[in-house]
C-alpha atoms as a PDB file:
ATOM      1  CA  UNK A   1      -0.783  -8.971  33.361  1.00  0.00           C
ATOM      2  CA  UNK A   2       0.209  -6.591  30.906  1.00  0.00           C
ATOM      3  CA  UNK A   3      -1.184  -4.881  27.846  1.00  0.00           C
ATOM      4  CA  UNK A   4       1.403  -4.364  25.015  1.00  0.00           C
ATOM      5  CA  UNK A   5       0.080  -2.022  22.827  1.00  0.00           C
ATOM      6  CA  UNK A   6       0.745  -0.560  19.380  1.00  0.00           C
ATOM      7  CA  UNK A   7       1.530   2.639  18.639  1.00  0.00           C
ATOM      8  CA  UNK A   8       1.007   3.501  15.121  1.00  0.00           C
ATOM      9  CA  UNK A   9      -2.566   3.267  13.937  1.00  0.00           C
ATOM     10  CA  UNK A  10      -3.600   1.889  17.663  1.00  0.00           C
ATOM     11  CA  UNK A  11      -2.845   4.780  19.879  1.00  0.00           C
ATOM     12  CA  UNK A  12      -2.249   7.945  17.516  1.00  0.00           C
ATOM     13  CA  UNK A  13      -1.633   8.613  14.110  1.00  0.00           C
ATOM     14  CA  UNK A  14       1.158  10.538  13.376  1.00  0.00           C
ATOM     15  CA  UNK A  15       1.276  11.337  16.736  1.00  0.00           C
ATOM     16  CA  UNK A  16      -2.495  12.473  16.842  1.00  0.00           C
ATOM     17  CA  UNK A  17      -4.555  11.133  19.434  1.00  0.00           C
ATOM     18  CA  UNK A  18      -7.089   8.781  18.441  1.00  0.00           C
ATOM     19  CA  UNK A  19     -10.227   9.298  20.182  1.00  0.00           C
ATOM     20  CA  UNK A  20     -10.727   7.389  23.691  1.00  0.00           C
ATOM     21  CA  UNK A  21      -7.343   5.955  23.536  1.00  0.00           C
ATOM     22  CA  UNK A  22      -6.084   8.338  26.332  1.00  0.00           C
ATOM     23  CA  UNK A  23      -9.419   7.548  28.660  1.00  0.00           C
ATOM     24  CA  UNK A  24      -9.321   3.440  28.028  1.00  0.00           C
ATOM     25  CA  UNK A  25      -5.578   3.507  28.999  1.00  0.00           C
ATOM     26  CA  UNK A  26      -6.278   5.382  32.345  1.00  0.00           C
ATOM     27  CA  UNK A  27      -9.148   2.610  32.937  1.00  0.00           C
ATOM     28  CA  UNK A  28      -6.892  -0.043  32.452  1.00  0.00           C
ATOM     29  CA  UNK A  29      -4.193   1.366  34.575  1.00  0.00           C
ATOM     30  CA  UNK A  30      -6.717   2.557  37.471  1.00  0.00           C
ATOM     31  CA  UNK A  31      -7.950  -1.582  37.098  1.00  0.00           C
ATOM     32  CA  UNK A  32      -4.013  -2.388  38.307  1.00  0.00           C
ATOM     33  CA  UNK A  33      -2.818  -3.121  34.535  1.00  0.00           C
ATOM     34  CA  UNK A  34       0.497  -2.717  33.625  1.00  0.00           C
ATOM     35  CA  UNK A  35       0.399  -0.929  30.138  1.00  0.00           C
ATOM     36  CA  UNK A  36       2.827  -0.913  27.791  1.00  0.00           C
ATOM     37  CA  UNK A  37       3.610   0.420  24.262  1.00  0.00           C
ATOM     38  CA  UNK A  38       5.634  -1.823  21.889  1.00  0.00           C
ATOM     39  CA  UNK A  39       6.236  -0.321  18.646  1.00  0.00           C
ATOM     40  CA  UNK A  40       8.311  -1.029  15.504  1.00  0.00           C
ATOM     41  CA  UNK A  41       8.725   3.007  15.205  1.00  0.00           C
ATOM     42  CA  UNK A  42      12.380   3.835  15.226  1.00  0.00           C
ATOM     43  CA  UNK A  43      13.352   6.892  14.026  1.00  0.00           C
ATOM     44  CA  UNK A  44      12.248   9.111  17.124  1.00  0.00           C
ATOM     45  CA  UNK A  45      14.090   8.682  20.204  1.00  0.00           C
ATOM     46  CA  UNK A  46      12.186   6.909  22.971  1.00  0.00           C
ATOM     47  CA  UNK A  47      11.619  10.189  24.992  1.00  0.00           C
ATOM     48  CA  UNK A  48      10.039  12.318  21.884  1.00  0.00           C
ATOM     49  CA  UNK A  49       7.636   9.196  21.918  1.00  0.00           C
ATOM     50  CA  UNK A  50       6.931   9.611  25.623  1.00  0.00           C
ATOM     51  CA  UNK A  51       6.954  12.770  25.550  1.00  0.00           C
ATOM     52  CA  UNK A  52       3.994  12.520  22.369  1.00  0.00           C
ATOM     53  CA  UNK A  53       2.278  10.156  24.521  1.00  0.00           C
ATOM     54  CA  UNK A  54       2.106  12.738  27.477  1.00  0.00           C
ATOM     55  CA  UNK A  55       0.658  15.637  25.648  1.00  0.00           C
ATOM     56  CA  UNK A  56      -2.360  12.818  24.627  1.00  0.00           C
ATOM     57  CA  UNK A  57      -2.261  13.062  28.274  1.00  0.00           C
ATOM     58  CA  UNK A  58      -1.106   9.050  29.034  1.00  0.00           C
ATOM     59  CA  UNK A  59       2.192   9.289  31.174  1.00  0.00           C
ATOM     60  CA  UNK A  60       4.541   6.584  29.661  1.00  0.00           C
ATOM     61  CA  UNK A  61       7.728   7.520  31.429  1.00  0.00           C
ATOM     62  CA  UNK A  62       9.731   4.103  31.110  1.00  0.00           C
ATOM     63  CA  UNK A  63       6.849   2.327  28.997  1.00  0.00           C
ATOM     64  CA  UNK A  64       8.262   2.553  25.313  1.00  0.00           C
ATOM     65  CA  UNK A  65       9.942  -0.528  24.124  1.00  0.00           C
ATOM     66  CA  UNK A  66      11.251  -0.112  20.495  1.00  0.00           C
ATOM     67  CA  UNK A  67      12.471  -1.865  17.683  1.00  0.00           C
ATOM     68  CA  UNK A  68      15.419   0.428  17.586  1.00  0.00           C
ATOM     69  CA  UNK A  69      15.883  -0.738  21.219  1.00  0.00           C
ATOM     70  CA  UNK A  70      15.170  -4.555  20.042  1.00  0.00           C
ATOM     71  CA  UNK A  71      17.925  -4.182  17.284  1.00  0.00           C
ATOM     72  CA  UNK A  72      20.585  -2.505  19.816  1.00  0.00           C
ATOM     73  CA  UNK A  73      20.529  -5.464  22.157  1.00  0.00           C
ATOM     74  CA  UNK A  74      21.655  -7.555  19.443  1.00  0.00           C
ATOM     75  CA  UNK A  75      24.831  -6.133  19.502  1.00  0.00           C
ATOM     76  CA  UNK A  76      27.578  -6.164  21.942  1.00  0.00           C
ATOM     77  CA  UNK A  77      28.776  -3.344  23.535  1.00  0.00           C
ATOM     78  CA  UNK A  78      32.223  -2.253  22.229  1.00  0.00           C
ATOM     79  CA  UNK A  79      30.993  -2.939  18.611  1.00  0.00           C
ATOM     80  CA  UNK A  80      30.868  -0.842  16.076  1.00  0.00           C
ATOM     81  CA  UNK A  81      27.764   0.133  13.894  1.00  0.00           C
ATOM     82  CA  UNK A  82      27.076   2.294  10.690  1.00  0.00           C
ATOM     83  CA  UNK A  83      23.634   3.543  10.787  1.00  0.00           C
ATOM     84  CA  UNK A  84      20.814   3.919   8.357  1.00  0.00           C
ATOM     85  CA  UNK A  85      18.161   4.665  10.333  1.00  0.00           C
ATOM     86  CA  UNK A  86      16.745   8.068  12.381  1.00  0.00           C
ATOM     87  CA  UNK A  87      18.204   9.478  15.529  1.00  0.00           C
ATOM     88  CA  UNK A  88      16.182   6.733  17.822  1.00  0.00           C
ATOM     89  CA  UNK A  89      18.719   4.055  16.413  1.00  0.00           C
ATOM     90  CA  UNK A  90      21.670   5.848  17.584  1.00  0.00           C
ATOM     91  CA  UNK A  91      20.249   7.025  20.894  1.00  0.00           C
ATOM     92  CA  UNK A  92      18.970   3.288  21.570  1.00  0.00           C
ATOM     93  CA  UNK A  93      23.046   1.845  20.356  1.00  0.00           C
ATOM     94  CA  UNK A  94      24.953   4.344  22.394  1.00  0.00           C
ATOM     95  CA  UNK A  95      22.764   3.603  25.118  1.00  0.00           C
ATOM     96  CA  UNK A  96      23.881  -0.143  24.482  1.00  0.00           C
ATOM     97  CA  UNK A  97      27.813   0.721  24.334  1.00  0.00           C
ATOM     98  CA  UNK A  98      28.081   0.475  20.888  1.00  0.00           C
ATOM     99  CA  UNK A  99      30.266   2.741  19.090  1.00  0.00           C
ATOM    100  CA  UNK A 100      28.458   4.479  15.553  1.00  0.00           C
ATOM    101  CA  UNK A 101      30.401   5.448  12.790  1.00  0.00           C
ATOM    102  CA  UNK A 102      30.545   6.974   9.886  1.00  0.00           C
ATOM    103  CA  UNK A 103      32.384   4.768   7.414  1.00  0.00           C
ATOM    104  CA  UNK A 104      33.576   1.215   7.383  1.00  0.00           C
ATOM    105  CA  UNK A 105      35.080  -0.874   8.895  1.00  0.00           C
ATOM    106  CA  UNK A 106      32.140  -1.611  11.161  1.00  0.00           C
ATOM    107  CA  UNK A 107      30.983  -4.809  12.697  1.00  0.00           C
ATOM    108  CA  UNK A 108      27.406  -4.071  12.482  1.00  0.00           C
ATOM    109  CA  UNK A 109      24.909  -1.826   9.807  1.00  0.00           C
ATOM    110  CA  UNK A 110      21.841  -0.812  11.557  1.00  0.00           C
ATOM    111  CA  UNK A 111      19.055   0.424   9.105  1.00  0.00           C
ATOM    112  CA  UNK A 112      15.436   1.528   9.710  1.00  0.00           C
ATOM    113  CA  UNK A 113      13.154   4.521   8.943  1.00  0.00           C
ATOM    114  CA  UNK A 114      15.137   7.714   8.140  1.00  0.00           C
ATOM    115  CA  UNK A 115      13.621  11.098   5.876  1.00  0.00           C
ATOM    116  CA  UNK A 116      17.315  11.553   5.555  1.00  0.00           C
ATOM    117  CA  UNK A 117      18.487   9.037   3.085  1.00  0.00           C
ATOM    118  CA  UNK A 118      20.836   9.973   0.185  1.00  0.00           C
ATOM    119  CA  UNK A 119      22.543   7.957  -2.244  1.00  0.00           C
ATOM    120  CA  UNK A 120      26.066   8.236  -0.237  1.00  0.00           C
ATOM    121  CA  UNK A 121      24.441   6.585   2.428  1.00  0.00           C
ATOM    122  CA  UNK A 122      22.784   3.686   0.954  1.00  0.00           C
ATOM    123  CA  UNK A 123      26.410   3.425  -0.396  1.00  0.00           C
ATOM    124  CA  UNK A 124      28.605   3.085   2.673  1.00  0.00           C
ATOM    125  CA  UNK A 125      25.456   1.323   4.162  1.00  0.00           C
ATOM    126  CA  UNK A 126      25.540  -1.928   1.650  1.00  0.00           C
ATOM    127  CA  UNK A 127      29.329  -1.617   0.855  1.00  0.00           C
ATOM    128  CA  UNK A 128      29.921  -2.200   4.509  1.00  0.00           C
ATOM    129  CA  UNK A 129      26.809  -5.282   4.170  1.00  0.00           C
ATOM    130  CA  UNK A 130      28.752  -6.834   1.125  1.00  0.00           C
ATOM    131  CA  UNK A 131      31.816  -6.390   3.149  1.00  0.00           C
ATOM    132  CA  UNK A 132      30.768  -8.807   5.787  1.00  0.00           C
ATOM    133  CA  UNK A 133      29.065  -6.435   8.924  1.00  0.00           C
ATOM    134  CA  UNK A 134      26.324  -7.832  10.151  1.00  0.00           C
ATOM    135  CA  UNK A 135      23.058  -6.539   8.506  1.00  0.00           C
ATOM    136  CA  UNK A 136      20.072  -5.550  11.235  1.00  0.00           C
ATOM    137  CA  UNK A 137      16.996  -4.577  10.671  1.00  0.00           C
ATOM    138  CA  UNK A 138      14.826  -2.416  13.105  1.00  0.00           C
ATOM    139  CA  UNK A 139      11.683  -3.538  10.888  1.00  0.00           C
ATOM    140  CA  UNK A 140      10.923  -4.512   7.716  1.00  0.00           C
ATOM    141  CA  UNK A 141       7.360  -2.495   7.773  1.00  0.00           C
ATOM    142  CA  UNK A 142       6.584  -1.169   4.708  1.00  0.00           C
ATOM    143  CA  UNK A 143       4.315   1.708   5.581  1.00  0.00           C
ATOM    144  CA  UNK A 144       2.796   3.327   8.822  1.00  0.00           C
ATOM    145  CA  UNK A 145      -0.684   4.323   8.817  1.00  0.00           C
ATOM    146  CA  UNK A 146      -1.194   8.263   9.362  1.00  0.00           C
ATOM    147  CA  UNK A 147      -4.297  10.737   8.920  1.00  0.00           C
ATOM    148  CA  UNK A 148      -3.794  11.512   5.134  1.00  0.00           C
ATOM    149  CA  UNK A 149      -3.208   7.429   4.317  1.00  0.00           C
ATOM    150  CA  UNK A 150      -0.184   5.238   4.218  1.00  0.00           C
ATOM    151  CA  UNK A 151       3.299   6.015   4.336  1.00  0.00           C
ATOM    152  CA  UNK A 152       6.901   4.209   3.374  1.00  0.00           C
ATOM    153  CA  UNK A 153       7.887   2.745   6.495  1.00  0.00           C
ATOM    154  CA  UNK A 154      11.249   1.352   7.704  1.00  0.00           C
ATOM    155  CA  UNK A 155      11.179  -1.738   5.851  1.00  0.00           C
ATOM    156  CA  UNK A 156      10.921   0.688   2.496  1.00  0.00           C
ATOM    157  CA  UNK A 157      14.440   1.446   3.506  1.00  0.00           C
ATOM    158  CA  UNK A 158      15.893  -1.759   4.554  1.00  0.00           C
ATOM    159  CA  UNK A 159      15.110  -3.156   1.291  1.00  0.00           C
ATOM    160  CA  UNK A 160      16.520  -0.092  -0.265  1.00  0.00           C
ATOM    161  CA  UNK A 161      19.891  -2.030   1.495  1.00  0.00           C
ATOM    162  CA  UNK A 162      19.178  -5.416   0.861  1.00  0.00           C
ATOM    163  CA  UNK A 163      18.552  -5.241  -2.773  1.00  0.00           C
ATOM    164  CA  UNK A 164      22.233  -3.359  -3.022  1.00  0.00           C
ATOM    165  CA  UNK A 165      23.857  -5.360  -0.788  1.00  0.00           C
ATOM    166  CA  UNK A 166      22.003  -9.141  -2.009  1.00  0.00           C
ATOM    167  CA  UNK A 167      21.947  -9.286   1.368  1.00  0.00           C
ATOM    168  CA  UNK A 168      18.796 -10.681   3.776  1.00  0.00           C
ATOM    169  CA  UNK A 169      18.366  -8.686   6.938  1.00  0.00           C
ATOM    170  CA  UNK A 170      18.689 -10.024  10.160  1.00  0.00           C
ATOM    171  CA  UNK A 171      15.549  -8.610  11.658  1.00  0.00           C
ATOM    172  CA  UNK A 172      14.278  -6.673  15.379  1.00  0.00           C
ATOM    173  CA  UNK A 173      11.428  -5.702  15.514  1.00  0.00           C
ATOM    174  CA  UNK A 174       7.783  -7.112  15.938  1.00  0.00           C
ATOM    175  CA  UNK A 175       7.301 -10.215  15.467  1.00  0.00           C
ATOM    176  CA  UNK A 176      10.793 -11.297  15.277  1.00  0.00           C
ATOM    177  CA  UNK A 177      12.426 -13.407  18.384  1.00  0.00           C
ATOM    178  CA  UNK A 178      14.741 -10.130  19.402  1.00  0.00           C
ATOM    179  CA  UNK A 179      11.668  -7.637  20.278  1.00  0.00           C
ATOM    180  CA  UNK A 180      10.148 -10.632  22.063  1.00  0.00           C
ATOM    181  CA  UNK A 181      13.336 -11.148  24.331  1.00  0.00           C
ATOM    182  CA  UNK A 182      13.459  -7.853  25.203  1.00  0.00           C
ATOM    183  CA  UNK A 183       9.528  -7.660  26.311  1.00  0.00           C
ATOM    184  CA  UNK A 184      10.001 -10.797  28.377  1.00  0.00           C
ATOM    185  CA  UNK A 185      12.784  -9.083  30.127  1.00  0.00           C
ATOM    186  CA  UNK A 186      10.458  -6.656  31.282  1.00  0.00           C
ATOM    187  CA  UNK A 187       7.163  -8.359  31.757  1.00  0.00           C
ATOM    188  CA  UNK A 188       7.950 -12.183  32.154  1.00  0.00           C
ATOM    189  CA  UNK A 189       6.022 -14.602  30.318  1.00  0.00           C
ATOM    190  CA  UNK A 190       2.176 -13.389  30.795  1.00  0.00           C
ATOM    191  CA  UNK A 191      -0.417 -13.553  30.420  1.00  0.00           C
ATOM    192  CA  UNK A 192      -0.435 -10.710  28.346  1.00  0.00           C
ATOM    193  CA  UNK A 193      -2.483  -9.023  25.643  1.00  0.00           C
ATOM    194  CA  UNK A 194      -1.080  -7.261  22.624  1.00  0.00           C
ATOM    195  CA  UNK A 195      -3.208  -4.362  20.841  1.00  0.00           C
ATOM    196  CA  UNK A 196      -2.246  -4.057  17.142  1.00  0.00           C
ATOM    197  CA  UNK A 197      -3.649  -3.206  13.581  1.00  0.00           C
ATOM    198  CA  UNK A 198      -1.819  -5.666  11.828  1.00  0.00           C
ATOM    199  CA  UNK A 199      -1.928  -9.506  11.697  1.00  0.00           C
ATOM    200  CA  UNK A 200       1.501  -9.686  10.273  1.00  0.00           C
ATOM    201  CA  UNK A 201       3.169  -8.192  13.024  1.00  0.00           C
ATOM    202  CA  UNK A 202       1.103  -7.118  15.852  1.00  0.00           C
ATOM    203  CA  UNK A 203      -0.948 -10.407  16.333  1.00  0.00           C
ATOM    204  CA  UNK A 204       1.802 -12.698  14.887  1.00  0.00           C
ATOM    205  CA  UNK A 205       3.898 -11.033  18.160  1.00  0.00           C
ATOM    206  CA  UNK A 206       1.166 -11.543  20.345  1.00  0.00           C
ATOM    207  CA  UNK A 207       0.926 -15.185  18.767  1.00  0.00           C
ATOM    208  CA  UNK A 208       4.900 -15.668  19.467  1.00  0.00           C
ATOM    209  CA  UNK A 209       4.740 -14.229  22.910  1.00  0.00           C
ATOM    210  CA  UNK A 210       2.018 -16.615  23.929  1.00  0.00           C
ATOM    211  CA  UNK A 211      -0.566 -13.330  24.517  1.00  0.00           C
ATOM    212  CA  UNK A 212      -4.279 -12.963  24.215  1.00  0.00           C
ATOM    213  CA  UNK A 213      -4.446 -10.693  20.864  1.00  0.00           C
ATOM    214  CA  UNK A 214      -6.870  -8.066  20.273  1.00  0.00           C
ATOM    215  CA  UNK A 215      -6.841  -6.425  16.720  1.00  0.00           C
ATOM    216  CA  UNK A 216      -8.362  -2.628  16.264  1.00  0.00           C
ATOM    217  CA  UNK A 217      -9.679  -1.256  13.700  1.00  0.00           C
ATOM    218  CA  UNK A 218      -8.022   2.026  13.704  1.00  0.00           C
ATOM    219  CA  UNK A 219      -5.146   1.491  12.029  1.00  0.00           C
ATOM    220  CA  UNK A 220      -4.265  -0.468   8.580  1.00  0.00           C
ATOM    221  CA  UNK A 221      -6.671  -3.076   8.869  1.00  0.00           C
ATOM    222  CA  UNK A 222      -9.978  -2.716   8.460  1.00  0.00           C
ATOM    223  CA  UNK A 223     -13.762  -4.787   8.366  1.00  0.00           C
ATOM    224  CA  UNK A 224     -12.879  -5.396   4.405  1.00  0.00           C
ATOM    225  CA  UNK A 225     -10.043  -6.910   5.521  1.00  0.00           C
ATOM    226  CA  UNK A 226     -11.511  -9.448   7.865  1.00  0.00           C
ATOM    227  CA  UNK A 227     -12.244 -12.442   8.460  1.00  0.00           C
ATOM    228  CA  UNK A 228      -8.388 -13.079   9.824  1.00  0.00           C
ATOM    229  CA  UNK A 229      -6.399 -16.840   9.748  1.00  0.00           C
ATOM    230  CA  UNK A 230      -6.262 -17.295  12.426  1.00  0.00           C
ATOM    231  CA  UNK A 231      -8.736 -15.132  13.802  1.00  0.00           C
ATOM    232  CA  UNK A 232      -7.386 -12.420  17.059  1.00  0.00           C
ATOM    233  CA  UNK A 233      -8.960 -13.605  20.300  1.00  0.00           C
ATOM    234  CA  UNK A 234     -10.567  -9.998  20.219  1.00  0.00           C
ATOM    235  CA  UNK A 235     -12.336  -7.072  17.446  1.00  0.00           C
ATOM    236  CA  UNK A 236     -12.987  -3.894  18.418  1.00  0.00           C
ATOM    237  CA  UNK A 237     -13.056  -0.809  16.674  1.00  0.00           C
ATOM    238  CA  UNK A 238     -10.364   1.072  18.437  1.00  0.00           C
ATOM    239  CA  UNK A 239      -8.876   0.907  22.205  1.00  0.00           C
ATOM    240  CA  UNK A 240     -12.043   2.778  23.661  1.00  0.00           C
ATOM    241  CA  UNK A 241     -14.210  -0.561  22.613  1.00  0.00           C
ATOM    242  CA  UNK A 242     -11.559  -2.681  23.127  1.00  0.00           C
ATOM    243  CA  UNK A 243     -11.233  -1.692  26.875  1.00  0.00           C
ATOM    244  CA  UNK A 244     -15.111  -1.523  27.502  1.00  0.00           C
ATOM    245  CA  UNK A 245     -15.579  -5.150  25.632  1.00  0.00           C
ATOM    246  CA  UNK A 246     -12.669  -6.418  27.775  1.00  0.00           C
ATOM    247  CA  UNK A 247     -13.452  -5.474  31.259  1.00  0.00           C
ATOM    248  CA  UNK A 248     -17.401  -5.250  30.945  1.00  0.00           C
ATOM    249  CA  UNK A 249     -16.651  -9.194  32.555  1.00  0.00           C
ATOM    250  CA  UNK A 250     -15.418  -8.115  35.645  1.00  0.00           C
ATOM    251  CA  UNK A 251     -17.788  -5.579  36.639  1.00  0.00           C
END
């Protein structure tokens, strides 16, 4: 079995550590778990994320699927892609084979979080949309929980796009059919749990994947915000609880 967990709001925020995330991993790992992290983060490149995760002290060499990973393996190698959309993007499409670009023509317009927009780039970005290139999403997320509150996310960015281009996204991330592909690829079929802080995607992933869901309450959602429809199989206020409430059974 596997545990698919969250990153955002779940494990850290803004890369800082919640408290007893780092311990209930180890537990679960130590118990012969398979953990894990499947996030709709995109900007960083996968190794800046493991490498965030190891100085929380939980080793995750290998164990970082993201959306920016999800959205590359839509594409074919040889392609090429415009991005708008952080460095993880264009780490995760070279990796795939896919040529990036500048400028038009391009077969394929990659967008997710950046701190680098400008007007030029949203631009080229939904000239090259209205021009026919396939429009992809990473996520469609509009904010990301962090320790001062909430903050525009990926999907602030791809609608940025969308509304110049008039064009809908073709979409990556969690909870969409691509991100699931690529976990199955990795993990089979389950059982599996998936650890998130939002019903919208987290648990509607878990929910597509066939997975036991757990929802924390570290992140975006919180007790105001509950009761859920449908309800997660789990509640617990963050992983610590989470891990105690789900192997407290076995002991």
């Amino acid at each position: 079995m596997a545990w698919l967990l969250d990153l955002d709001g779940v494990v850290w925020l803004a890369h800082r550590a919640i408290p007893g995330v780092a311990d209930g991993i180890a537990r679960l790992r130590e118990g012969g778990e398979r953990v894990l992290f499947v996030t709709n983060a995109s900007m960083a490149p996968v190794g800046t994320l493991e490498a965030a995760l190891a100085a929380m002290d939980v080793p995750a060499t290998g164990d970082v699927i993201s959306s920016a990973m999800a959205a590359a393996h839509l594409l074919e190698p040889g392609s090429r892609a415009l991005v708008c959309g952080g460095p993880g993007v264009v780490e995760a499409l070279v990796g795939r084979g896919v040529e990036v670009v500048a400028d038009g023509p391009v077969d394929a317009v990659v967008v997710g979080l950046t701190h680098d927009l400008t007007y030029d780039l949203l631009l080229r970005a939904s000239t090259a949309v209205r021009d026919g290139a396939r429009f992809v999403a990473t996520n469609t997320d509009p904010t990301y929980p962090t320790p001062g509150g909430l903050t525009p996310g990926g999907g602030a960015i791809v609608a940025a796009v969308a509304t110049a281009a008039g064009v809908v996204p073709e979409v990556a991330g969690k909870p969409h059919p691509a991100m699931a592909m690529l976990v199955r690829s990795l993990v089979g079929d389950g059982p599996h749990v998936m650890v998130g802080d939002q019903d919208a995607t987290d648990l509607a992933f878990g929910r597509l994947l066939g997975a036991r869901t757990a929802l924390v309450l570290s992140g975006i959602t919180g007790l105001a915000d509950l009761p859920l429809d449908p309800p997660p199989d789990v509640v617990a206020a963050d992983v610590g609880e989470l891990v105690d409430l789900e192997l407290a059974p076995r002991a």
